[in-house]
PDB file of N, CA and C in Angstrom:
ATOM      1  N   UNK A   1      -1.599  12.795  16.727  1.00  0.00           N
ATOM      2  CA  UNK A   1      -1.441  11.371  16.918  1.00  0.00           C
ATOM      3  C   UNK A   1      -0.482  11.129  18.079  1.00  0.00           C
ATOM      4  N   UNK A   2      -0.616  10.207  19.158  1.00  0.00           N
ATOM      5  CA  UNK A   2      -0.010   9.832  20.232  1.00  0.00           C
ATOM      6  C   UNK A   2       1.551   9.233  19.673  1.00  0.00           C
ATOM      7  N   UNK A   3       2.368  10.135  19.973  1.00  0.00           N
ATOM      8  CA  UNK A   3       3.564   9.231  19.787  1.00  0.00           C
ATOM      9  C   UNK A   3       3.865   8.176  20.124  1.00  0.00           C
ATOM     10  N   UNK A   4       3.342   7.641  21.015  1.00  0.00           N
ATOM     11  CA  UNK A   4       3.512   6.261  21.089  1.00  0.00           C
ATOM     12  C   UNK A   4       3.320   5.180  20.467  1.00  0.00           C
ATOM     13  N   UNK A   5       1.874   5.843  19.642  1.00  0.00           N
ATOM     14  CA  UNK A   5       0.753   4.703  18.620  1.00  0.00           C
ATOM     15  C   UNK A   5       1.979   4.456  17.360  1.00  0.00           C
ATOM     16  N   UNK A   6       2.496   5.803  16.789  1.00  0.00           N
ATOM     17  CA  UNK A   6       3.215   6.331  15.815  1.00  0.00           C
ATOM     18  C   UNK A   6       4.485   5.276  15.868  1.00  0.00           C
ATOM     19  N   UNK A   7       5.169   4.750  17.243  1.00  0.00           N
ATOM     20  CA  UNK A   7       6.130   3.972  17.135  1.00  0.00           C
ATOM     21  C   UNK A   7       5.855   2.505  17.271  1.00  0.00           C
ATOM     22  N   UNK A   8       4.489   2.562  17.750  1.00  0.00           N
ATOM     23  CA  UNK A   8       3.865   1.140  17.637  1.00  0.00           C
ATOM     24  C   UNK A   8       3.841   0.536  16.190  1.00  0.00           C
ATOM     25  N   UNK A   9       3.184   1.684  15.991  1.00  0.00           N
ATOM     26  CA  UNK A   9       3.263   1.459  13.960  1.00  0.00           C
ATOM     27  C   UNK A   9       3.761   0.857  13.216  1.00  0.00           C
ATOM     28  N   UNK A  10       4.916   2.021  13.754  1.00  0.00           N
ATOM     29  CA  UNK A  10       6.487   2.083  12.987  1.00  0.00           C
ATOM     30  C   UNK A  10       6.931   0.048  13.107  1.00  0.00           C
ATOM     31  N   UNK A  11       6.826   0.061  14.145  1.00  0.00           N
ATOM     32  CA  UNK A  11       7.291  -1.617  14.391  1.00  0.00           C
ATOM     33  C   UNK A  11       7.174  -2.503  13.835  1.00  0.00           C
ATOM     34  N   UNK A  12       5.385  -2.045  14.029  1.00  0.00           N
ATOM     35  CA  UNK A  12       4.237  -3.215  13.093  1.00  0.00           C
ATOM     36  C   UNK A  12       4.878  -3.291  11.415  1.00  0.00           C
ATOM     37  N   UNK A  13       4.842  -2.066  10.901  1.00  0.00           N
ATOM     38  CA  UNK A  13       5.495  -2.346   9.688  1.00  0.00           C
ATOM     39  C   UNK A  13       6.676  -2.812   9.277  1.00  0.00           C
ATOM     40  N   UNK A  14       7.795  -2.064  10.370  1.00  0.00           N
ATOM     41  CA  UNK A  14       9.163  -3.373  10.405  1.00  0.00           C
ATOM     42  C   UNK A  14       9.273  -4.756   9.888  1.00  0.00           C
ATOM     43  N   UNK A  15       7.873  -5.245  11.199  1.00  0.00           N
ATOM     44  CA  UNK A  15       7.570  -6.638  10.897  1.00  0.00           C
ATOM     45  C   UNK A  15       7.872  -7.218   9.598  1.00  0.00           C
ATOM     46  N   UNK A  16       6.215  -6.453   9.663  1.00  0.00           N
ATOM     47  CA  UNK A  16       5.387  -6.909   8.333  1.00  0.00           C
ATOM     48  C   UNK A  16       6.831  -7.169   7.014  1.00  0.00           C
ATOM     49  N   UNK A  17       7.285  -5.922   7.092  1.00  0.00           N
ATOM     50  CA  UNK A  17       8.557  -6.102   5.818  1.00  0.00           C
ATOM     51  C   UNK A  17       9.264  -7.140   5.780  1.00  0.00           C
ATOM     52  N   UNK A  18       9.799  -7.589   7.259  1.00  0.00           N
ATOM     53  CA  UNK A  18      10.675  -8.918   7.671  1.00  0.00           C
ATOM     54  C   UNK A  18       9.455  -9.941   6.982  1.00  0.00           C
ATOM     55  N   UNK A  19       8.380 -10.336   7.716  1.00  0.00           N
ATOM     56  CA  UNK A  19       7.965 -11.229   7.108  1.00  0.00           C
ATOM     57  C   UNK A  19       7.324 -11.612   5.517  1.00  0.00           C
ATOM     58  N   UNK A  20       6.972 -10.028   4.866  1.00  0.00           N
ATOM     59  CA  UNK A  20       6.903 -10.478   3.659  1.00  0.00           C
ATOM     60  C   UNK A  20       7.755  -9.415   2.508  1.00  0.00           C
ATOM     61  N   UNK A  21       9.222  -9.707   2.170  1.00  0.00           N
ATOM     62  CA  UNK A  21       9.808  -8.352   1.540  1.00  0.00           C
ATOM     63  C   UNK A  21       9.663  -8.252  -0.054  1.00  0.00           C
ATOM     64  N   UNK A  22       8.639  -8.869  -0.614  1.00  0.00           N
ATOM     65  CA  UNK A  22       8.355  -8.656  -1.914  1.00  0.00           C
ATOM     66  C   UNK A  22       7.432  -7.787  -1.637  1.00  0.00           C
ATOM     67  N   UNK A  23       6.700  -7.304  -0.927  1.00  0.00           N
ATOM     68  CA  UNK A  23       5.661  -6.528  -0.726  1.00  0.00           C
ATOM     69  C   UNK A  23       6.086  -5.228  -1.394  1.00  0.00           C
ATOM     70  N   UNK A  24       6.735  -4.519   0.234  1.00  0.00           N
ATOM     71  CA  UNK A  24       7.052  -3.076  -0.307  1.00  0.00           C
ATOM     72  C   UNK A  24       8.017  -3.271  -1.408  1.00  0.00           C
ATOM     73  N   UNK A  25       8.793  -4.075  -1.892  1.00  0.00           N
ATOM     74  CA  UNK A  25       9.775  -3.576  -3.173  1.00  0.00           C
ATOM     75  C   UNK A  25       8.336  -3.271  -4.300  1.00  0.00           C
ATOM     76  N   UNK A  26       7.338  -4.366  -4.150  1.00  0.00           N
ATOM     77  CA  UNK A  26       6.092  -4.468  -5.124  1.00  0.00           C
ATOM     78  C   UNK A  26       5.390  -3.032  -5.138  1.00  0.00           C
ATOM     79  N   UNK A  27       5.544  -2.523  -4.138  1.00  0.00           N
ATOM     80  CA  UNK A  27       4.915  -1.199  -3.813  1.00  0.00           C
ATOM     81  C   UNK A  27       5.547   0.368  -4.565  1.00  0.00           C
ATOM     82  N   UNK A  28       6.621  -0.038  -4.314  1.00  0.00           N
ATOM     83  CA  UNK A  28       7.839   1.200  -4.626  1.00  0.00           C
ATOM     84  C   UNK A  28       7.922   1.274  -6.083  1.00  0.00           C
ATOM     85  N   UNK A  29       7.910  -0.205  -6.845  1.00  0.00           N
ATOM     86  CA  UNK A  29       8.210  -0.166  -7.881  1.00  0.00           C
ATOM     87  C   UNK A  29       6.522   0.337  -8.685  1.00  0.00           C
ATOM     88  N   UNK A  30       5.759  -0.133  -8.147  1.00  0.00           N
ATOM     89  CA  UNK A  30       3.937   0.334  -8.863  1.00  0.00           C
ATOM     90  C   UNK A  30       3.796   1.694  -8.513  1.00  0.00           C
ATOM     91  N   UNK A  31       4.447   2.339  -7.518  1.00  0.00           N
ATOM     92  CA  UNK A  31       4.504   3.719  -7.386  1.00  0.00           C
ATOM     93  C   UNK A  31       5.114   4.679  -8.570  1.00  0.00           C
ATOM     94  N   UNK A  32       6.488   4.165  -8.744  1.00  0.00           N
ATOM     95  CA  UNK A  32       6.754   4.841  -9.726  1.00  0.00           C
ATOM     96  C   UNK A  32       6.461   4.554 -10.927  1.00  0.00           C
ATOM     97  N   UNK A  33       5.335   3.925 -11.630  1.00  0.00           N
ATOM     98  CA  UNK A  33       5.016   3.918 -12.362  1.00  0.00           C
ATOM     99  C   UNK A  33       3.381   4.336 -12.355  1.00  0.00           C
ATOM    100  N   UNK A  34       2.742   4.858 -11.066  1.00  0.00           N
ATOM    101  CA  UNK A  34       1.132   5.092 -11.688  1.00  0.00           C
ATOM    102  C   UNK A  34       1.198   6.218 -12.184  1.00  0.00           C
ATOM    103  N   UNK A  35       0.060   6.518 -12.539  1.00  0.00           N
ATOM    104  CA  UNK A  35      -0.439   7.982 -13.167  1.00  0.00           C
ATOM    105  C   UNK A  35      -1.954   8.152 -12.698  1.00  0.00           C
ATOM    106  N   UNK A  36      -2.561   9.097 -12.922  1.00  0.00           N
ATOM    107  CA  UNK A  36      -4.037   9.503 -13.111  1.00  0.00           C
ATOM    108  C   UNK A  36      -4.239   8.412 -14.186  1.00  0.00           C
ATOM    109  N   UNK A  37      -5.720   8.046 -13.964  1.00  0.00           N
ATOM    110  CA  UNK A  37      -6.117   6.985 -15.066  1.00  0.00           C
ATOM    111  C   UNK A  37      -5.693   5.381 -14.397  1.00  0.00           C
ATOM    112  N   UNK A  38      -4.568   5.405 -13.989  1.00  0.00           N
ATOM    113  CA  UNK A  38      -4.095   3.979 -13.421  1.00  0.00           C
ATOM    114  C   UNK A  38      -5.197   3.277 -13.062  1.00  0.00           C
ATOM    115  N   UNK A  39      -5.412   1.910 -13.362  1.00  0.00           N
ATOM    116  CA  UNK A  39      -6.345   1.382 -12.021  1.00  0.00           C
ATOM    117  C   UNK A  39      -5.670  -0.023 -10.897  1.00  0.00           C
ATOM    118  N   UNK A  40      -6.017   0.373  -9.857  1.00  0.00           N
ATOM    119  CA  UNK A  40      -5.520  -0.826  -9.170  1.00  0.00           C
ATOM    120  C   UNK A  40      -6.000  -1.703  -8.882  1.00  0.00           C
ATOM    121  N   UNK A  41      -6.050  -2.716  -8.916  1.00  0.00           N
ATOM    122  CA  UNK A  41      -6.791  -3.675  -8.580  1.00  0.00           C
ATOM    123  C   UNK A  41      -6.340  -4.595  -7.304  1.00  0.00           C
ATOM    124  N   UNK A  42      -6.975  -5.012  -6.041  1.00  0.00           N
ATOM    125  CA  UNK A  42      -6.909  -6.330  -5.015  1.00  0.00           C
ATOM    126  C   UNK A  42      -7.452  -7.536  -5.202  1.00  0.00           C
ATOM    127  N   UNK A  43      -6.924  -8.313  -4.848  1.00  0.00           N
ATOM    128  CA  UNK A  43      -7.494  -9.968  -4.929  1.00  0.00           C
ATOM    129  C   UNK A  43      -7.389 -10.609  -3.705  1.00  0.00           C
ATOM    130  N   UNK A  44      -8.316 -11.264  -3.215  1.00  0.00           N
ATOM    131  CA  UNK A  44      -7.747 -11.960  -1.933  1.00  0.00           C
ATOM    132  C   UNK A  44      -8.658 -13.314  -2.373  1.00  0.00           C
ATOM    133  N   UNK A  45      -8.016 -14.419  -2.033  1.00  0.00           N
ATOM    134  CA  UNK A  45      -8.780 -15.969  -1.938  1.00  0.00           C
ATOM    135  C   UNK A  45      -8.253 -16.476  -0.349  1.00  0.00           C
ATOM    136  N   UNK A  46      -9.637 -16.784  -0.391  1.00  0.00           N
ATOM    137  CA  UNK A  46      -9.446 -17.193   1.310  1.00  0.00           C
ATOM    138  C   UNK A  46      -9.369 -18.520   1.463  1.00  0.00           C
ATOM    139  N   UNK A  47      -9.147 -19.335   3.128  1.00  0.00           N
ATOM    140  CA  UNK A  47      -8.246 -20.150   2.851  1.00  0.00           C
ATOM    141  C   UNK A  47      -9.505 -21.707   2.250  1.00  0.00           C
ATOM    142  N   UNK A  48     -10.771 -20.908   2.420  1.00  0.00           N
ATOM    143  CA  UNK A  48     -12.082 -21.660   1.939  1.00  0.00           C
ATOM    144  C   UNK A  48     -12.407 -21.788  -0.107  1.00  0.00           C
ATOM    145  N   UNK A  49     -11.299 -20.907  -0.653  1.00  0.00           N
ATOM    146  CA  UNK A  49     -11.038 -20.730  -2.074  1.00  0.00           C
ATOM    147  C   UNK A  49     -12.359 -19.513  -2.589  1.00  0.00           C
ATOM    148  N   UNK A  50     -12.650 -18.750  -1.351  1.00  0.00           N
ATOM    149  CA  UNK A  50     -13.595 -17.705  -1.742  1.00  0.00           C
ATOM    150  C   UNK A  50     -12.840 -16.567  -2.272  1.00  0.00           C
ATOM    151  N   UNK A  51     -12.992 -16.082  -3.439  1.00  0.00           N
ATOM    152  CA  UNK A  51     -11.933 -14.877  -3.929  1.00  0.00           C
ATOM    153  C   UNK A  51     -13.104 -13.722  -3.802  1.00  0.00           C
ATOM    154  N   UNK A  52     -12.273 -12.557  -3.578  1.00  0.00           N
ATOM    155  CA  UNK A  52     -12.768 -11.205  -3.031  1.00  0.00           C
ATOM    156  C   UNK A  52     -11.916 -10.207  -3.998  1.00  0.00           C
ATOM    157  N   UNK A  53     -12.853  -9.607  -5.137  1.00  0.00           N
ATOM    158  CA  UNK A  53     -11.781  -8.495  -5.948  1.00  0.00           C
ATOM    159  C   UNK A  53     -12.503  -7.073  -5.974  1.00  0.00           C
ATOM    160  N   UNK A  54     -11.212  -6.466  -5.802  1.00  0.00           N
ATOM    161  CA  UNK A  54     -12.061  -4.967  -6.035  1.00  0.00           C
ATOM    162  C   UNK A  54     -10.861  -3.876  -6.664  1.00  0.00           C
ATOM    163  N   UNK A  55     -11.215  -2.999  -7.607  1.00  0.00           N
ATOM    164  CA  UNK A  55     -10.143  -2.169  -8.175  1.00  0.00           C
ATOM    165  C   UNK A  55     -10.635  -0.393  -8.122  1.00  0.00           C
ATOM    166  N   UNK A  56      -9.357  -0.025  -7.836  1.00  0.00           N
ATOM    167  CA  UNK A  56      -9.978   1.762  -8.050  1.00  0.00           C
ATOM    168  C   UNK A  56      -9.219   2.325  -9.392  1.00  0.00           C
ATOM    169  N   UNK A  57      -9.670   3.192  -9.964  1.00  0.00           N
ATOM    170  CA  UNK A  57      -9.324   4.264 -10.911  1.00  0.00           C
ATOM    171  C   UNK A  57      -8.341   5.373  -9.909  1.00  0.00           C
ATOM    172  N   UNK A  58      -7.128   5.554 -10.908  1.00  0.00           N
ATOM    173  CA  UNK A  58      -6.640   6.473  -9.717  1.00  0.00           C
ATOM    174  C   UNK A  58      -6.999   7.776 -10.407  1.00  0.00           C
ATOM    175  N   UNK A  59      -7.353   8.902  -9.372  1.00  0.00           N
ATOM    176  CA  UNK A  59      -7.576   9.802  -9.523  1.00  0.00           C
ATOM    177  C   UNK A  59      -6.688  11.450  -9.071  1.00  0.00           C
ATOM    178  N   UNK A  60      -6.336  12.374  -9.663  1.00  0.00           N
ATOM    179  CA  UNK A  60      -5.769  13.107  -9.304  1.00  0.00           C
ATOM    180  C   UNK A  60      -5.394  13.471  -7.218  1.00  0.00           C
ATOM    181  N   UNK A  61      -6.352  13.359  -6.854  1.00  0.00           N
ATOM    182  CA  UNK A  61      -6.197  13.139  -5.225  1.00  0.00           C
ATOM    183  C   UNK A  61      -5.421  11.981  -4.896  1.00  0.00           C
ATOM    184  N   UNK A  62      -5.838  11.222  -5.405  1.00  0.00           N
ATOM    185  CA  UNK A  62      -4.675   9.824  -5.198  1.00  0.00           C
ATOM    186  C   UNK A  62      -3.389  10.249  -5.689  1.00  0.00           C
ATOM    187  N   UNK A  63      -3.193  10.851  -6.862  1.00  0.00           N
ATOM    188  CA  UNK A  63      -2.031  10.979  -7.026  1.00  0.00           C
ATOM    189  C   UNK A  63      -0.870  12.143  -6.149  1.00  0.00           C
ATOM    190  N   UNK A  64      -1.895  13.079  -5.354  1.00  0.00           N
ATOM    191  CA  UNK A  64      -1.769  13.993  -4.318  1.00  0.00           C
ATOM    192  C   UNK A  64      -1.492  13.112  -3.369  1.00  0.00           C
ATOM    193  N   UNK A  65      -2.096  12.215  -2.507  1.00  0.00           N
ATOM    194  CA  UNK A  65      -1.592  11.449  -1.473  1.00  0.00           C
ATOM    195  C   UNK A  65      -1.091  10.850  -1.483  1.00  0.00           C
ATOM    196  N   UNK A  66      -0.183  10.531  -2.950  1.00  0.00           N
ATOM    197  CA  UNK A  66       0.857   9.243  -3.127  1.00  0.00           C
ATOM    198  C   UNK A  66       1.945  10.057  -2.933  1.00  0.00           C
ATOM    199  N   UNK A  67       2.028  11.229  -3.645  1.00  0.00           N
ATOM    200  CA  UNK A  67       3.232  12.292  -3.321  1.00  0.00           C
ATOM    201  C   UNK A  67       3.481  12.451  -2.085  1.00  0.00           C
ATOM    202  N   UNK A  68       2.207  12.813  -0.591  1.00  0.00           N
ATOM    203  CA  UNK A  68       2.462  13.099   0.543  1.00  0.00           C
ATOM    204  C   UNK A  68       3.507  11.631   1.138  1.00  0.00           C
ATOM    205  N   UNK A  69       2.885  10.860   0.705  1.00  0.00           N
ATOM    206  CA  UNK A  69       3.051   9.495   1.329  1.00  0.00           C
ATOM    207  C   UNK A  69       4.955   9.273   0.894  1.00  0.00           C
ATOM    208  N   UNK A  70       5.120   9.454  -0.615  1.00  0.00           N
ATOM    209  CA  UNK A  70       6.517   9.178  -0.226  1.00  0.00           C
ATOM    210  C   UNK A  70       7.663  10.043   0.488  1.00  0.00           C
ATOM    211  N   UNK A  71       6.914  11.463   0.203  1.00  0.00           N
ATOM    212  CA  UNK A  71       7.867  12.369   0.951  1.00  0.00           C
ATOM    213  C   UNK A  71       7.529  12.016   2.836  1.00  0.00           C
ATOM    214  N   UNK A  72       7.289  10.933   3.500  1.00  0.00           N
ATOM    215  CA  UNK A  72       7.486  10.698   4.442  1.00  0.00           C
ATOM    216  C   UNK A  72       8.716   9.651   5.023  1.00  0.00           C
ATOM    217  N   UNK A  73       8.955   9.506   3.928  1.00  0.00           N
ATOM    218  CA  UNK A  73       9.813   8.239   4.143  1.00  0.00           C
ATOM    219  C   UNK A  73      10.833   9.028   4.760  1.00  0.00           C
TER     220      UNK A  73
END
């Protein structure tokens, strides 16, 4: 990956945190609590009141890339 993209990133998510910081605390805290079996679910309603849902089962690989993911921090 281009180091550059990598600090572009990095920024973008800065942002993002500044502008919405219930997010990642929302994140950190559902982390330490999934397991295998978990399911997650998304919701989005758009600004037309069209709602869009979809949920996954977490599965042992998920729970493999949740491990990679925090040991990056």
């Amino acid at each position: 990956m281009n180091p550059m993209n990598v600090f572009k990133l990095k920024s973008l998510l800065e942002r993002f945190k500044e502008n919405h910081p219930k997010v990642p605390l929302f994140f950190q805290a559902a982390t330490g609590t999934l397991q295998e079996g978990s399911i997650i679910e998304i919701k989005v309603i758009t600004t037309d009141n069209k709602t869009i849902v979809t949920n996954m089962k977490i599965n042992s690989e998920d729970m493999a890339l949740l491990e990679e993911l925090k040991n990056l921090k």
